[in-house]
C-alpha atoms as a PDB file:
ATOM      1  CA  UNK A   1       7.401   8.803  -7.592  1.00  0.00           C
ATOM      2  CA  UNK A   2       9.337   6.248  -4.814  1.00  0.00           C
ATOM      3  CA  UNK A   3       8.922   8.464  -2.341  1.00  0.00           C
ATOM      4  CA  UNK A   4       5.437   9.374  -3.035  1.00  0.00           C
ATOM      5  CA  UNK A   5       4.677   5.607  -2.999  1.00  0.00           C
ATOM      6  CA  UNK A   6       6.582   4.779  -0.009  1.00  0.00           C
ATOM      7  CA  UNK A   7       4.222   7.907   2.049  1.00  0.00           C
ATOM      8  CA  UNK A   8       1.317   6.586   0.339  1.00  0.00           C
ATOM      9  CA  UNK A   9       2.018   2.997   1.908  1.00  0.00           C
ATOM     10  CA  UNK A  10       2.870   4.555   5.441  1.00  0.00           C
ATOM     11  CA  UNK A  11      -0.379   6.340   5.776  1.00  0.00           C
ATOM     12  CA  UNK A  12      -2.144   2.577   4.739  1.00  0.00           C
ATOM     13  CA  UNK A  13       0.117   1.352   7.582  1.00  0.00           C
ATOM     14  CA  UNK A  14      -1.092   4.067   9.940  1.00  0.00           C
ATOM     15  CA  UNK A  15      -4.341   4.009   9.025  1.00  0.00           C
ATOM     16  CA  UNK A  16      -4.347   0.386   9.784  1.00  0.00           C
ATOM     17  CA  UNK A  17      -3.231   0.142  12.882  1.00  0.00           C
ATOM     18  CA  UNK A  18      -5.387   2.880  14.023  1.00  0.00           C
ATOM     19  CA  UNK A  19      -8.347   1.059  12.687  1.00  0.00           C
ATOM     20  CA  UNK A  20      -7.518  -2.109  14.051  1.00  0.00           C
ATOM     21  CA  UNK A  21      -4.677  -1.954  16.931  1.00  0.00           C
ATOM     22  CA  UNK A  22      -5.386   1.288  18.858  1.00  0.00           C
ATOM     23  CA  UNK A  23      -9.109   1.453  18.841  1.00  0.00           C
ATOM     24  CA  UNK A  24     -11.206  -1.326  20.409  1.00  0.00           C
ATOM     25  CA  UNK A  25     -13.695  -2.469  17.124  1.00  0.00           C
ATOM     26  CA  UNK A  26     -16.906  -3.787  18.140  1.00  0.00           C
ATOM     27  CA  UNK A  27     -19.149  -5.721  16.325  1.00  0.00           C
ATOM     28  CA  UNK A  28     -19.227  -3.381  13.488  1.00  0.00           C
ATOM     29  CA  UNK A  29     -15.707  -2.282  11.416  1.00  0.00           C
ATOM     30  CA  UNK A  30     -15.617   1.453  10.696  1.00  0.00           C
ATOM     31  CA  UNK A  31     -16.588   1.154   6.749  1.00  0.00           C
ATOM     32  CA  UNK A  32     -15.447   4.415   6.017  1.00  0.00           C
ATOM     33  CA  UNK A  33     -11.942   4.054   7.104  1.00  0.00           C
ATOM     34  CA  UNK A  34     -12.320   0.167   5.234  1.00  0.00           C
ATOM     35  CA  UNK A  35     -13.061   2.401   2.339  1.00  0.00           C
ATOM     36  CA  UNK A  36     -10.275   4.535   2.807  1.00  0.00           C
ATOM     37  CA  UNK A  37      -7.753   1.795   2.966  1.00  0.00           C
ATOM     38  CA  UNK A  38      -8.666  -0.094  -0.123  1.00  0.00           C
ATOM     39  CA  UNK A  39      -8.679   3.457  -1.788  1.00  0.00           C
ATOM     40  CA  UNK A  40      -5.189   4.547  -0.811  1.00  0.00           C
ATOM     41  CA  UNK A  41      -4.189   0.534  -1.694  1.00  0.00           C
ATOM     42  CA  UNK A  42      -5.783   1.571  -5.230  1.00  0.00           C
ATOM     43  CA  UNK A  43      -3.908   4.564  -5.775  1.00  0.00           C
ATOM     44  CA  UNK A  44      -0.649   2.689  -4.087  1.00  0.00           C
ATOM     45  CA  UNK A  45      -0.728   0.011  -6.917  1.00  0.00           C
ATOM     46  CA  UNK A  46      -0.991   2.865  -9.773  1.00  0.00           C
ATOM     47  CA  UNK A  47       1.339   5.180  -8.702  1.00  0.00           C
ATOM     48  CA  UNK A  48       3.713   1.614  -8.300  1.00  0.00           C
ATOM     49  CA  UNK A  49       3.083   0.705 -11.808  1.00  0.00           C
ATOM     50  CA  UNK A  50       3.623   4.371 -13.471  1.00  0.00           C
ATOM     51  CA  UNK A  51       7.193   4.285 -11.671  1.00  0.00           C
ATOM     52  CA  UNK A  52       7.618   1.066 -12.822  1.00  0.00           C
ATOM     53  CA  UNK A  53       6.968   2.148 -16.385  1.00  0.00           C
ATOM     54  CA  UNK A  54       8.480   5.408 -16.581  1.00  0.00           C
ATOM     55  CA  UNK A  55      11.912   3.484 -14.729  1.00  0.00           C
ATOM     56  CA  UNK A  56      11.699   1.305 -17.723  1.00  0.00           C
ATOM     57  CA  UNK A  57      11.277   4.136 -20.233  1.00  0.00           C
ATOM     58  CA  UNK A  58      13.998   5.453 -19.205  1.00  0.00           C
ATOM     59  CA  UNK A  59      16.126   2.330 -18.485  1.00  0.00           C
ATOM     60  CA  UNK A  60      17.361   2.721 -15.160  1.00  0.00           C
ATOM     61  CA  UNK A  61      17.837  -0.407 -13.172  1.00  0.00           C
ATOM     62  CA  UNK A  62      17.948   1.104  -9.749  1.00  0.00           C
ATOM     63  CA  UNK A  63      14.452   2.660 -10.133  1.00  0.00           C
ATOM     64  CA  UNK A  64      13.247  -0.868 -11.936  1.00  0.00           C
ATOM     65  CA  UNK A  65      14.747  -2.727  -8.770  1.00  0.00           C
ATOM     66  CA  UNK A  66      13.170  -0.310  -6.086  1.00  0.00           C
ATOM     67  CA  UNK A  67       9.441  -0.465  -7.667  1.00  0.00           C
ATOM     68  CA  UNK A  68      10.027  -4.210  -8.257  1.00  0.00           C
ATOM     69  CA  UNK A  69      10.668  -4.491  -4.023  1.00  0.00           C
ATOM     70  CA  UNK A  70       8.138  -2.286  -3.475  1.00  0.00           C
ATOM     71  CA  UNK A  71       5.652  -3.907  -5.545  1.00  0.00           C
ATOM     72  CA  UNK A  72       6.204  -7.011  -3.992  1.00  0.00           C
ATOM     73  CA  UNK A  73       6.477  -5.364  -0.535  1.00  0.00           C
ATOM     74  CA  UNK A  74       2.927  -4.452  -1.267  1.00  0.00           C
ATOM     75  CA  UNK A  75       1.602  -7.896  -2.337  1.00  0.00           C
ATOM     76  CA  UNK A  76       3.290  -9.333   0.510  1.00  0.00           C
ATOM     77  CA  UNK A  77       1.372  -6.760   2.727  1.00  0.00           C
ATOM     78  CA  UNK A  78      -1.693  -7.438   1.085  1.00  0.00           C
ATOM     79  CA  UNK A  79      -1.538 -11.208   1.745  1.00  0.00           C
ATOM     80  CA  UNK A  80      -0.478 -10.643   5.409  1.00  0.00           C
ATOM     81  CA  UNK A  81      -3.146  -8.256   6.028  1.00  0.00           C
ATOM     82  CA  UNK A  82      -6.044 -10.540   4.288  1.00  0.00           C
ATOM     83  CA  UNK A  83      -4.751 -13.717   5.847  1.00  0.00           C
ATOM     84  CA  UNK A  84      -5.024 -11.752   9.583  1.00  0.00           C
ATOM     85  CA  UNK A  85      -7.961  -9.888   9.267  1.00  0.00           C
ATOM     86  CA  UNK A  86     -10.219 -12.002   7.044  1.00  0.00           C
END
């Protein structure tokens, strides 16, 4: 489930900076790649909290530690992306 997350976040990364770094944007933002972003961000956050719960299910503190960093590696994301695009 980690490692599912972690590829789900890299393809938000790359997605991003194709979006945003690599191709000139005009006026208008692609929407469906907008789309695609805050969908993979939605599926991101669940698949986060299922490891978090099944980690704690099972009580292992090295899972619990890695989807607590990753959740707030994700927030932290978030916030960086929203305060430099808008």
């Amino acid at each position: 489930m980690f490692s599912f997350s972690v590829m789900l976040f890299l393809w938000i990364l790359w997605t991003v900076v194709q979006t945003f770094l690599l191709e000139r944007p005009g006026m208008e933002l692609p929407q469906e790649r907008i789309a695609l972003i805050f969908i993979l961000y939605g599926l991101l956050i669940l698949a986060v909290l299922a490891g978090t719960v099944i980690s704690v299910f099972i009580d292992n503190r090295r899972y619990s530690r890695r989807f607590g960093a990753m959740t707030l590696f994700i927030f932290l994301s978030f916030l960086a992306g929203k305060s430099i695009f808008g």
